[in-house]
PDB file of N, CA and C in Angstrom:
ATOM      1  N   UNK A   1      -6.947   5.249 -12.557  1.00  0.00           N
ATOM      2  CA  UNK A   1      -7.483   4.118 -11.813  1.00  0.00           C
ATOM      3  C   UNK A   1      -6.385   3.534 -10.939  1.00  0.00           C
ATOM      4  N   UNK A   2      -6.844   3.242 -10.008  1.00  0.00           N
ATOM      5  CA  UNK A   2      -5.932   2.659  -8.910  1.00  0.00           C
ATOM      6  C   UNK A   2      -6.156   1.264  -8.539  1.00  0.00           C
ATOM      7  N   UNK A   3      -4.977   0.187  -8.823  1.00  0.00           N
ATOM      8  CA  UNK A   3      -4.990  -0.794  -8.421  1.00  0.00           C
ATOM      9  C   UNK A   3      -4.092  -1.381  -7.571  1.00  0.00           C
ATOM     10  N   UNK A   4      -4.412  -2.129  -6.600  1.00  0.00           N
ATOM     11  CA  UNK A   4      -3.521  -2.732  -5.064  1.00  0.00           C
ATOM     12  C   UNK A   4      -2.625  -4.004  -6.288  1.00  0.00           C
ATOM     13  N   UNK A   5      -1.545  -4.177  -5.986  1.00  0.00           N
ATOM     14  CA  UNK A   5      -1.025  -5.968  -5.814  1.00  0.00           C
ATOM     15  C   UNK A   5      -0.058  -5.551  -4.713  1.00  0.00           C
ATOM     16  N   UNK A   6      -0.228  -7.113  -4.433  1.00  0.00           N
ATOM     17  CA  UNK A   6       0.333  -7.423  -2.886  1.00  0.00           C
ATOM     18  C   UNK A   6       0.521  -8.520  -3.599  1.00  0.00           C
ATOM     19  N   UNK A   7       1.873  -9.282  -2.785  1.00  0.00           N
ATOM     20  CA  UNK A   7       2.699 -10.672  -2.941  1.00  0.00           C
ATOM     21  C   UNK A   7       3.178 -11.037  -1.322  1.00  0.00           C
ATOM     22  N   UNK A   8       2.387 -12.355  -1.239  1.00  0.00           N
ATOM     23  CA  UNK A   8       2.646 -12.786   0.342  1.00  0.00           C
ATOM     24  C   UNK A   8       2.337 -14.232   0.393  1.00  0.00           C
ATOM     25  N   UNK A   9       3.817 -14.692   0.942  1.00  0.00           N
ATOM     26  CA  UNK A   9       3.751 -15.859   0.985  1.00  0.00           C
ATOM     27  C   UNK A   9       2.598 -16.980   1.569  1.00  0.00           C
ATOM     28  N   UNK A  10       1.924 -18.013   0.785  1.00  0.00           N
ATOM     29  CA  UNK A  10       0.887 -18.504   0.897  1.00  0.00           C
ATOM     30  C   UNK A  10       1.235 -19.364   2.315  1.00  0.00           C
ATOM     31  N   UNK A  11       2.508 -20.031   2.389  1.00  0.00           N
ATOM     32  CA  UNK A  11       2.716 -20.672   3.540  1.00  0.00           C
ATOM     33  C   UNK A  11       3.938 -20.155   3.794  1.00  0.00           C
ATOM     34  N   UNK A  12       4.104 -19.917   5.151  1.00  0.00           N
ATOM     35  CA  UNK A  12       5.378 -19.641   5.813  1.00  0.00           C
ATOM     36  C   UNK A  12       5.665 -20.143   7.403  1.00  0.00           C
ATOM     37  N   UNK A  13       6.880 -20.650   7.082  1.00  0.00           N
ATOM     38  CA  UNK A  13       7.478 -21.400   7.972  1.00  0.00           C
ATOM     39  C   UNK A  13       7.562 -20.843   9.541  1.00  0.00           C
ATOM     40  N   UNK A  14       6.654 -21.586  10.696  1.00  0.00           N
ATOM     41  CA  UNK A  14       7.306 -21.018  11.848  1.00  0.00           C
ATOM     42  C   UNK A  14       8.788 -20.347  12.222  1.00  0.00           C
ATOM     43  N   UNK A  15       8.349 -18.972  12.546  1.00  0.00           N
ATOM     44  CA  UNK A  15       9.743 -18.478  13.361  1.00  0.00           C
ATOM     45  C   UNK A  15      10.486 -17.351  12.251  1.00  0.00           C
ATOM     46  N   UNK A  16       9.986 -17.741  10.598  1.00  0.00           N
ATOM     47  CA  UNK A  16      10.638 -17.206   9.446  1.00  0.00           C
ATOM     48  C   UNK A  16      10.407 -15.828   9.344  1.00  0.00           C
ATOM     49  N   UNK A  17      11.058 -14.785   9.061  1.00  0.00           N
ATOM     50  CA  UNK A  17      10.721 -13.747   8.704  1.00  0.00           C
ATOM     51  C   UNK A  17      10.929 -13.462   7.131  1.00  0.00           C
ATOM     52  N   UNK A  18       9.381 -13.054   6.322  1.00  0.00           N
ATOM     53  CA  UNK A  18       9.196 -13.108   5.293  1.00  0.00           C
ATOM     54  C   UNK A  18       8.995 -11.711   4.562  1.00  0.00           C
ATOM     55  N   UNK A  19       9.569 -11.617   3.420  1.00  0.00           N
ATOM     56  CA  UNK A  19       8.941  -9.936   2.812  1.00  0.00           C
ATOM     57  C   UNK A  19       7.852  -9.941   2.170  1.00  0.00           C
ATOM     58  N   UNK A  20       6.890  -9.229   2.523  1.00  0.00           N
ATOM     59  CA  UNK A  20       5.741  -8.625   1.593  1.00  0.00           C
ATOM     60  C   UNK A  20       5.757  -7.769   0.774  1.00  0.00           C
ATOM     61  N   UNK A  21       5.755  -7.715  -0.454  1.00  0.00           N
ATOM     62  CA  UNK A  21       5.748  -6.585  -1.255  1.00  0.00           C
ATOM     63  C   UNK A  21       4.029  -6.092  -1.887  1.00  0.00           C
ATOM     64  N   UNK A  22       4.226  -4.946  -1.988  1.00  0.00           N
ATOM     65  CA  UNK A  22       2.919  -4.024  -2.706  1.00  0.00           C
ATOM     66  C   UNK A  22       3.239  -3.137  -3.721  1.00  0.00           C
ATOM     67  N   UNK A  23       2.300  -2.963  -4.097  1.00  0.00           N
ATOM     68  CA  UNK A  23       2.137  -2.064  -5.117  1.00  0.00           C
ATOM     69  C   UNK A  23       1.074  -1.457  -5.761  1.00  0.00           C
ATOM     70  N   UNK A  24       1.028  -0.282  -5.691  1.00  0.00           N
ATOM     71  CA  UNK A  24      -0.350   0.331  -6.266  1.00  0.00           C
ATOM     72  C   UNK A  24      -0.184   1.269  -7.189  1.00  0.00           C
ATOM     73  N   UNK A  25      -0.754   0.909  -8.353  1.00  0.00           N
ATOM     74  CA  UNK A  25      -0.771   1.732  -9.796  1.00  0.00           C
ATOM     75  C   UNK A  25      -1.918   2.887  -9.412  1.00  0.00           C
ATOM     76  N   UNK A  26      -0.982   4.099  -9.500  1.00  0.00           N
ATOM     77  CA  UNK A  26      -1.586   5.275  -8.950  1.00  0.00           C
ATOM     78  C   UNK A  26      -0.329   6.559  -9.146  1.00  0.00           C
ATOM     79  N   UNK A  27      -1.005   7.709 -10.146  1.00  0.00           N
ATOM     80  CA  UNK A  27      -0.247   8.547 -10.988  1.00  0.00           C
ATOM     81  C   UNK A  27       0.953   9.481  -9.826  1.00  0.00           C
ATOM     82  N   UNK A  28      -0.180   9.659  -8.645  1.00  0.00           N
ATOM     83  CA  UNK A  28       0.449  10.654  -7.396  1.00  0.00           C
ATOM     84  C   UNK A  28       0.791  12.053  -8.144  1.00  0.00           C
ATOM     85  N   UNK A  29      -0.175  12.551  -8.235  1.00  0.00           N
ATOM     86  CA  UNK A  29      -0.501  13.950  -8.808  1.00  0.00           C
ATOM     87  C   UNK A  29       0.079  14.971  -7.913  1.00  0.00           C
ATOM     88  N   UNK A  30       0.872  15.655  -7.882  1.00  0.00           N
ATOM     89  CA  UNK A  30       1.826  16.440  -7.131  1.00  0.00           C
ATOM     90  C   UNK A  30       1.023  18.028  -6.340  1.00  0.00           C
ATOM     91  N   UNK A  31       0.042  17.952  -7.523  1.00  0.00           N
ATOM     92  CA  UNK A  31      -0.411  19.783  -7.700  1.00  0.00           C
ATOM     93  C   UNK A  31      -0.205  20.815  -8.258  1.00  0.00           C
ATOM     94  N   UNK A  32       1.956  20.581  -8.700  1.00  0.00           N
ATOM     95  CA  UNK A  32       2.156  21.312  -9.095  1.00  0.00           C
ATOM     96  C   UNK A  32       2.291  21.731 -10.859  1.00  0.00           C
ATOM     97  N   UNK A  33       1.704  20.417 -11.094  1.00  0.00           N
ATOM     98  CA  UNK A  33       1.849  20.423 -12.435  1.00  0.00           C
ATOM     99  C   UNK A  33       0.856  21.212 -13.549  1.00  0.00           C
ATOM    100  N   UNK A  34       1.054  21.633 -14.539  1.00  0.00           N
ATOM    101  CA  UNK A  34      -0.339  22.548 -14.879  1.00  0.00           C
ATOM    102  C   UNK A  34      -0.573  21.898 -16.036  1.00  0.00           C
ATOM    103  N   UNK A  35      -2.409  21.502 -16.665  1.00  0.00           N
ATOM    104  CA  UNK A  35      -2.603  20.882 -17.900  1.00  0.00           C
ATOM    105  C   UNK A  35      -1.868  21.779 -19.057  1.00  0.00           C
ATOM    106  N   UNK A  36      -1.451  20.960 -19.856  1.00  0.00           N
ATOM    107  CA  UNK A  36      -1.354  22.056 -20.762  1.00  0.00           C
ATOM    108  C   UNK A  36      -2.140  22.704 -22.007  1.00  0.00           C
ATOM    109  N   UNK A  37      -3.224  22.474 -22.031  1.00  0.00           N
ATOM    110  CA  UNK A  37      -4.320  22.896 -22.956  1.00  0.00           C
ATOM    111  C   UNK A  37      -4.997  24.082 -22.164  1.00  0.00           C
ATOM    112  N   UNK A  38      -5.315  24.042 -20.643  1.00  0.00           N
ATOM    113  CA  UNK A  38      -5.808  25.199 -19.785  1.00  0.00           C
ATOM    114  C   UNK A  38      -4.778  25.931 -19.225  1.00  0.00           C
ATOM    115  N   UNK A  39      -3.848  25.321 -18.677  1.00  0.00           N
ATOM    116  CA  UNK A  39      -3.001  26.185 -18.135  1.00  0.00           C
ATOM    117  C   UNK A  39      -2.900  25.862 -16.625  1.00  0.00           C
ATOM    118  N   UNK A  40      -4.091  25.485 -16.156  1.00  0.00           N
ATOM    119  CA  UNK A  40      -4.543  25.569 -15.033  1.00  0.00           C
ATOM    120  C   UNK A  40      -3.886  24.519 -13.945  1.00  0.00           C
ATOM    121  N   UNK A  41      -3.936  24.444 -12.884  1.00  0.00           N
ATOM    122  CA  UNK A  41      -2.742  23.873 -12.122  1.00  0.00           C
ATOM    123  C   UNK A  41      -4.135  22.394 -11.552  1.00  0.00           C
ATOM    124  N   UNK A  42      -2.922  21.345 -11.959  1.00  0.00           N
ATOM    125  CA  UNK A  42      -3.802  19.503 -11.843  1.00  0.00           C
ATOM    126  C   UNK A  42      -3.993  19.767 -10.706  1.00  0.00           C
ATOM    127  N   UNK A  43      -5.099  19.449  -9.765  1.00  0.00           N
ATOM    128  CA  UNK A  43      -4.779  19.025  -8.168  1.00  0.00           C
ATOM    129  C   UNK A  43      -4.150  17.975  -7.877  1.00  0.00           C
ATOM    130  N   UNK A  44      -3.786  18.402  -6.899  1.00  0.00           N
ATOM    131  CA  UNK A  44      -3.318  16.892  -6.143  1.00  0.00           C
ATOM    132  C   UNK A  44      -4.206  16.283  -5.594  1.00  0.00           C
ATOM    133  N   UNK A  45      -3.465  14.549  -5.735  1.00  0.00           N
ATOM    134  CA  UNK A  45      -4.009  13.438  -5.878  1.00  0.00           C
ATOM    135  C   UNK A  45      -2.890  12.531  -5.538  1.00  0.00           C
ATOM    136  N   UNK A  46      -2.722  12.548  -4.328  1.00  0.00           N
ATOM    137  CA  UNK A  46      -1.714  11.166  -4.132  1.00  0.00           C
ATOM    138  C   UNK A  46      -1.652   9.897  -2.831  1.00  0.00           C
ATOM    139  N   UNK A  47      -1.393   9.274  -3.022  1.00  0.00           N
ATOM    140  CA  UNK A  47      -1.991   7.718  -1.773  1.00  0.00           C
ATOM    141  C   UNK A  47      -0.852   9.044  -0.502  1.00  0.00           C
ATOM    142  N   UNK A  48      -1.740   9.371   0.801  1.00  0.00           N
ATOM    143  CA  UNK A  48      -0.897   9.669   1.762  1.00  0.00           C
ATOM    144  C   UNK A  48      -0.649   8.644   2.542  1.00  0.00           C
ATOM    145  N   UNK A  49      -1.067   7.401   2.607  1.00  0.00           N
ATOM    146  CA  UNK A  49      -1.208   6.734   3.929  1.00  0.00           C
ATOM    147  C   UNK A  49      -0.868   5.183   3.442  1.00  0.00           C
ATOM    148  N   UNK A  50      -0.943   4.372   4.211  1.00  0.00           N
ATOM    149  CA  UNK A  50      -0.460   2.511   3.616  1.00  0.00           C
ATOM    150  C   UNK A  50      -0.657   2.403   4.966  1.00  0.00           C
ATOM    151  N   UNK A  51      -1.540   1.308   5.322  1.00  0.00           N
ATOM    152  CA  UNK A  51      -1.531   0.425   6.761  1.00  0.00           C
ATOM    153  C   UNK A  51      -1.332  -1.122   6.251  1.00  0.00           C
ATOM    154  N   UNK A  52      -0.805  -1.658   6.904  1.00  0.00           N
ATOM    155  CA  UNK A  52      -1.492  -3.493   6.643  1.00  0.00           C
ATOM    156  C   UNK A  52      -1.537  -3.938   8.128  1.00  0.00           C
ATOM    157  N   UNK A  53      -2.497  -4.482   8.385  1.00  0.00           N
ATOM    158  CA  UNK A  53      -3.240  -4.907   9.786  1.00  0.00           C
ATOM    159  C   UNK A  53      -3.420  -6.986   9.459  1.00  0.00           C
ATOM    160  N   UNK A  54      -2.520  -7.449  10.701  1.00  0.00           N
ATOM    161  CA  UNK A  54      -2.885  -9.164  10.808  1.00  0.00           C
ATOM    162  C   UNK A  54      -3.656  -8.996  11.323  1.00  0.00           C
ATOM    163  N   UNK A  55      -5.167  -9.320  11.142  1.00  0.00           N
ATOM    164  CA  UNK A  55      -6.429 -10.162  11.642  1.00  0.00           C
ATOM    165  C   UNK A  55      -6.583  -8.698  12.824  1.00  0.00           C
ATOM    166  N   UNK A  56      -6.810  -7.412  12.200  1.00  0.00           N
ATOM    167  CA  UNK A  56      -6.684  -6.543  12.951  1.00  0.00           C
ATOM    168  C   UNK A  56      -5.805  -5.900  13.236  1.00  0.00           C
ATOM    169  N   UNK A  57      -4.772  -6.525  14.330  1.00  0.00           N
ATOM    170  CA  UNK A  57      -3.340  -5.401  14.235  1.00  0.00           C
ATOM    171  C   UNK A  57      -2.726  -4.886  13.381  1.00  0.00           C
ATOM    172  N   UNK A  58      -2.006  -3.742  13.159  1.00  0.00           N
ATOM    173  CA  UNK A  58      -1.410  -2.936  12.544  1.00  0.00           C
ATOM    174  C   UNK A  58       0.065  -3.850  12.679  1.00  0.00           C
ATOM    175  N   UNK A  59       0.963  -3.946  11.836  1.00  0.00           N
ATOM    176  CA  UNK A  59       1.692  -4.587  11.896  1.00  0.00           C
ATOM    177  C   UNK A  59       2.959  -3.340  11.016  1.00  0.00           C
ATOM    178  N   UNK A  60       2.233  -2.854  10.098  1.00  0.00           N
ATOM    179  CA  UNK A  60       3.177  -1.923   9.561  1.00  0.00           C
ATOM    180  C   UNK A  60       2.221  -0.558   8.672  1.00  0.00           C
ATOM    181  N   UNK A  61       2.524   0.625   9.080  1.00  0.00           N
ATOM    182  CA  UNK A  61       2.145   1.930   8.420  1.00  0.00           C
ATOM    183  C   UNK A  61       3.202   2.639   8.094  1.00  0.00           C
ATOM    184  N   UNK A  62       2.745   3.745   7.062  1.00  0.00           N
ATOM    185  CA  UNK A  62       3.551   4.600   6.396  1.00  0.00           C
ATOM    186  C   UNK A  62       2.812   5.835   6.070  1.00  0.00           C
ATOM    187  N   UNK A  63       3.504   6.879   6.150  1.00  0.00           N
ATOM    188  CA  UNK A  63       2.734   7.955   5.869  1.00  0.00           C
ATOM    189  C   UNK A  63       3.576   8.638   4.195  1.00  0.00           C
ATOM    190  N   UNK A  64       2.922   8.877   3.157  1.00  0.00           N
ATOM    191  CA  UNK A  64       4.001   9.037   2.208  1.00  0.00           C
ATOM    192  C   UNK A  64       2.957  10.668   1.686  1.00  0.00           C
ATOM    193  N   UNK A  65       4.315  11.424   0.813  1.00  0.00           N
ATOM    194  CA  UNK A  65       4.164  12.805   0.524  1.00  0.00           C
ATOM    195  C   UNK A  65       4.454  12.941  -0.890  1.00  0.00           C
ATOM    196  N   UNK A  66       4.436  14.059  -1.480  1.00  0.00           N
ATOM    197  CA  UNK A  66       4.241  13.812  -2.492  1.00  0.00           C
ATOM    198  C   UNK A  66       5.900  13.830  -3.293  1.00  0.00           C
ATOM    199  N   UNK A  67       6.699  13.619  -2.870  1.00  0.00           N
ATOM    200  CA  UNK A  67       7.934  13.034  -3.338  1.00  0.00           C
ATOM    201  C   UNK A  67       8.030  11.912  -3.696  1.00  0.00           C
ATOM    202  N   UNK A  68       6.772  11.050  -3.231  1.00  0.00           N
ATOM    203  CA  UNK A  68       7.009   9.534  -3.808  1.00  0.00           C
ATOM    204  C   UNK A  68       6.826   9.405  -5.023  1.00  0.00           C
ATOM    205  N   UNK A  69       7.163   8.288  -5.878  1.00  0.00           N
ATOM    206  CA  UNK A  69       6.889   8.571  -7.349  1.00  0.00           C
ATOM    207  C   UNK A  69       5.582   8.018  -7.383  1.00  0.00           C
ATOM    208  N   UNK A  70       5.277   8.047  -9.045  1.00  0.00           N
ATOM    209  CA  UNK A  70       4.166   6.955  -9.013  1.00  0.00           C
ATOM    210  C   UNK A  70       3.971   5.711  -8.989  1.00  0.00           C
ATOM    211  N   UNK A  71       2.737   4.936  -8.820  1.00  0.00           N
ATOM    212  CA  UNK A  71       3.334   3.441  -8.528  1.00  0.00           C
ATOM    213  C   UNK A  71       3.178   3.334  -7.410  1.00  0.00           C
ATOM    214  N   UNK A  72       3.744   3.786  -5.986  1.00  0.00           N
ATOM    215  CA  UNK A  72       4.058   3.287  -5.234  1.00  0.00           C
ATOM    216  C   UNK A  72       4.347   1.852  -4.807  1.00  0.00           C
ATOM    217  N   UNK A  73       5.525   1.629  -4.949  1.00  0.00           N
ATOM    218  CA  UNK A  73       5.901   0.284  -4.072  1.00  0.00           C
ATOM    219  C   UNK A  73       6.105   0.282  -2.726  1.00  0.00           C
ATOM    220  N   UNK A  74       6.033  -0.397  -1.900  1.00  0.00           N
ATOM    221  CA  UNK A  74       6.416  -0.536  -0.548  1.00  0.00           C
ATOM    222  C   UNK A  74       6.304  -2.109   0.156  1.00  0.00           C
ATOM    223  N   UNK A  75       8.020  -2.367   0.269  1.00  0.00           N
ATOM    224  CA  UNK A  75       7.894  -3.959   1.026  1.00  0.00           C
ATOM    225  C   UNK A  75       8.536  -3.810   2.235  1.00  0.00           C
ATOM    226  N   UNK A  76       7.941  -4.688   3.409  1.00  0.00           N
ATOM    227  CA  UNK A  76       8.338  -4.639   4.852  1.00  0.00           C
ATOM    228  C   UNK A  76       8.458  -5.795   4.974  1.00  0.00           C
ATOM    229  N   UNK A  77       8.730  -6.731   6.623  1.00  0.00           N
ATOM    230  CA  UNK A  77       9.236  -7.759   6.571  1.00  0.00           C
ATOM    231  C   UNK A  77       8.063  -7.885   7.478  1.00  0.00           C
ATOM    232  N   UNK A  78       8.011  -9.351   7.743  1.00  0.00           N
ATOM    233  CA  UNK A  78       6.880 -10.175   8.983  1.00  0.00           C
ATOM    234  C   UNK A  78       7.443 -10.765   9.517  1.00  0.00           C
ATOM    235  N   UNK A  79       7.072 -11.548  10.702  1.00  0.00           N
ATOM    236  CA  UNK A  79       7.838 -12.794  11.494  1.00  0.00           C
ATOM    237  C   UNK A  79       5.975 -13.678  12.072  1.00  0.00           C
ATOM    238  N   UNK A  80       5.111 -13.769  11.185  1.00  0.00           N
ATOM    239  CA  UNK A  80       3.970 -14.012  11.970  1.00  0.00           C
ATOM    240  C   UNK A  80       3.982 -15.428  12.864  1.00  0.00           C
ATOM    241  N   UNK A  81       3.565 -15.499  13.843  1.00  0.00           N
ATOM    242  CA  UNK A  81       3.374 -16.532  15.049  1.00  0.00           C
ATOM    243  C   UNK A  81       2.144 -17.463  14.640  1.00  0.00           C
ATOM    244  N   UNK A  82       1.085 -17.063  14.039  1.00  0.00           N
ATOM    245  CA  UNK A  82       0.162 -18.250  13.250  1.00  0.00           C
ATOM    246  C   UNK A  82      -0.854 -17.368  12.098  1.00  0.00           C
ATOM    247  N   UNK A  83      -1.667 -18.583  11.751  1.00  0.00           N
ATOM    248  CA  UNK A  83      -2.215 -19.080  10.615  1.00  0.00           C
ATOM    249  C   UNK A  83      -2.724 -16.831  10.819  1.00  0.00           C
ATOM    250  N   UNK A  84      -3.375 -16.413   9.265  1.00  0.00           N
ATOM    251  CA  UNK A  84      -4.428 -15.436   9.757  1.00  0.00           C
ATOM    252  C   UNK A  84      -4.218 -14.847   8.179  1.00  0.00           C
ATOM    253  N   UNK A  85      -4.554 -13.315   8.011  1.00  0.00           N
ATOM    254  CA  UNK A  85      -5.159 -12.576   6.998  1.00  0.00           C
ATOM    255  C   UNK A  85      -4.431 -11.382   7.649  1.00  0.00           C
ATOM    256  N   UNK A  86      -4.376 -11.036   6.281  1.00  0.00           N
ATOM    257  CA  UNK A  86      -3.283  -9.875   6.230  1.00  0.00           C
ATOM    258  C   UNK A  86      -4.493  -8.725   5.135  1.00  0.00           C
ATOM    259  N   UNK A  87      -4.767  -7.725   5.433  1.00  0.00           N
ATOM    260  CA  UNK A  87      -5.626  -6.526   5.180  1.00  0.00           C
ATOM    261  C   UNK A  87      -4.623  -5.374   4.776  1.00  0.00           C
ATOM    262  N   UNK A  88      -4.682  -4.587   3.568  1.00  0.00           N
ATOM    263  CA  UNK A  88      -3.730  -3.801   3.252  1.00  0.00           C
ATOM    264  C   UNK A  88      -4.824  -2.586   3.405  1.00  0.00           C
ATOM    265  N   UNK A  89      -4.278  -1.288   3.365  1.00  0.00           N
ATOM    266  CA  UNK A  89      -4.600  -0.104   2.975  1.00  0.00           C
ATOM    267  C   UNK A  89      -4.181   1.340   2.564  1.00  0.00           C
ATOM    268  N   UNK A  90      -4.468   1.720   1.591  1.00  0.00           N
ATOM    269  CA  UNK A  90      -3.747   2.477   1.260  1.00  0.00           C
ATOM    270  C   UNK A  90      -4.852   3.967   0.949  1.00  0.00           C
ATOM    271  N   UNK A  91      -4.626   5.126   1.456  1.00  0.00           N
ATOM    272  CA  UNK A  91      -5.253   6.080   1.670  1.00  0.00           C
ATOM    273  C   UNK A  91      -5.004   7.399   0.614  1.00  0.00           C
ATOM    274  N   UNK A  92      -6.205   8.136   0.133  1.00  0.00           N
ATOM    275  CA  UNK A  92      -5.539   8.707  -1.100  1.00  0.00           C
ATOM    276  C   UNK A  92      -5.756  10.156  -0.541  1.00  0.00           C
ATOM    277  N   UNK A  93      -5.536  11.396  -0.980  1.00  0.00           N
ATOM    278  CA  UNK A  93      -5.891  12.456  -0.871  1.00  0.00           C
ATOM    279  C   UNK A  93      -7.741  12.398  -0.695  1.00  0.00           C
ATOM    280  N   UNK A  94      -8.089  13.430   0.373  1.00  0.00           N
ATOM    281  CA  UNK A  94      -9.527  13.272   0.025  1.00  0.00           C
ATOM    282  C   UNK A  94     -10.390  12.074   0.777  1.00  0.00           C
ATOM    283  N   UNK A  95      -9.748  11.132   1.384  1.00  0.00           N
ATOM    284  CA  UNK A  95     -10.189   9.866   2.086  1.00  0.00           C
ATOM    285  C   UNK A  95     -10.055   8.679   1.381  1.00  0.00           C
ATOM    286  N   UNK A  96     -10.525   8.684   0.140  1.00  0.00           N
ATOM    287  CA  UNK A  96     -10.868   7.204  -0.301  1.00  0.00           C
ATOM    288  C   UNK A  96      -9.374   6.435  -0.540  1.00  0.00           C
ATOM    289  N   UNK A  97     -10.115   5.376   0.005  1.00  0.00           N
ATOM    290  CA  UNK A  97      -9.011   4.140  -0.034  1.00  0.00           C
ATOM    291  C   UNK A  97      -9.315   3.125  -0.348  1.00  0.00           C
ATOM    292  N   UNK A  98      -8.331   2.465  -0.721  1.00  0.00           N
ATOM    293  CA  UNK A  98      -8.032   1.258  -1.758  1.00  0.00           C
ATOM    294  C   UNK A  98      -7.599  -0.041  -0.609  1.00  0.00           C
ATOM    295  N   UNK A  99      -8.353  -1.369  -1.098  1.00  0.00           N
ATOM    296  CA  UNK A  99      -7.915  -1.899  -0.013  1.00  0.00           C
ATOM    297  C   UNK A  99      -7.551  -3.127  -0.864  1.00  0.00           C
ATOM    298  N   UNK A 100      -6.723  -4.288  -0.313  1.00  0.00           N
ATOM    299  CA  UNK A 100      -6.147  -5.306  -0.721  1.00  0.00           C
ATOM    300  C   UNK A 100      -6.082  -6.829   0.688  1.00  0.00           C
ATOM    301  N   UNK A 101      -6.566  -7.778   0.237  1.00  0.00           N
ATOM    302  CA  UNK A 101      -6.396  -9.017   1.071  1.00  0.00           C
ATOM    303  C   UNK A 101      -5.661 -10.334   0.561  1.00  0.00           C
ATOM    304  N   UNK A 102      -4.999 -10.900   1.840  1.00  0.00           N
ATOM    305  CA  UNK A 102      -4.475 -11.863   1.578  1.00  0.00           C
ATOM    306  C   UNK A 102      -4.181 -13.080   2.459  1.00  0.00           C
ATOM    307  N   UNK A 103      -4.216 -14.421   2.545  1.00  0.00           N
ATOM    308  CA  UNK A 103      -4.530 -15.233   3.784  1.00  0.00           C
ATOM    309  C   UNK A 103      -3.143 -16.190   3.430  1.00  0.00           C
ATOM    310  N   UNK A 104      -2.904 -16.371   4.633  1.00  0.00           N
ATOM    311  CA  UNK A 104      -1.436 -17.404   4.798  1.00  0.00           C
ATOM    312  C   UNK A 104      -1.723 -17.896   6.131  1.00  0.00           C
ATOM    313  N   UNK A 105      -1.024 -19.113   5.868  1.00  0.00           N
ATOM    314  CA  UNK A 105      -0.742 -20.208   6.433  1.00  0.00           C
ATOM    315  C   UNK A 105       0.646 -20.545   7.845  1.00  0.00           C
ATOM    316  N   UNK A 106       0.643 -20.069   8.627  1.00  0.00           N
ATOM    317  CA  UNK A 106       2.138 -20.983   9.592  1.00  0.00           C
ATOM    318  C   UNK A 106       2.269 -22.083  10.156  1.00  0.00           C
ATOM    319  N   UNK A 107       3.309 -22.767   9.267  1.00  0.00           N
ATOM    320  CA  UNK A 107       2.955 -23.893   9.527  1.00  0.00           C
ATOM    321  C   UNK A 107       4.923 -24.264  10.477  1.00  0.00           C
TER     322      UNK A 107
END
């Protein structure tokens, strides 16, 4: 099971540049690993993609492979100009994606 957290400051100060951090509990199944009761080789299964979009724009993407561990963390910085919503996404093998929201304040 895959779950988003995101941490983003509720209010932030004109002009400030702030870090966002994420995180998504997610195994990132390599392919190459084989069960060991069959033998047979796990598929892969791992987040390729992370967008977060302000009120639409893309503000920061990543494309990740399967060297990342599991878990994935990933924090970037902001400098936002006003008030809005911050939209995360994170893309798995296969299409489906996991999404995460969060609304702040510039004051």
């Amino acid at each position: 099971m895959s779950r988003p957290r995101v941490r983003v400051p509720r209010k932030i100060k004109k002009g400030d540049t702030v870090t966002i951090k994420t995180l998504i509990a997610h195994k990132m199944e390599t392919g190459v690993r084989r069960n060991k009761k069959t033998g047979k080789l796990i598929p892969r299964k791992i987040i390729n993609g992370f967008e977060a979009k302000i009120d639409g724009k893309t503000v920061f993407k990543a494309s990740l492979h399967p060297a990342v561990s599991a878990n994935p963390y990933i924090s970037f910085a902001i400098s936002p100009e006003k008030s809005g919503k911050i939209d995360f996404v994170w893309t798995e093998d296969g299409g489906k994606t996991f999404t995460k929201s969060a609304k702040f304040t510039v004051a």
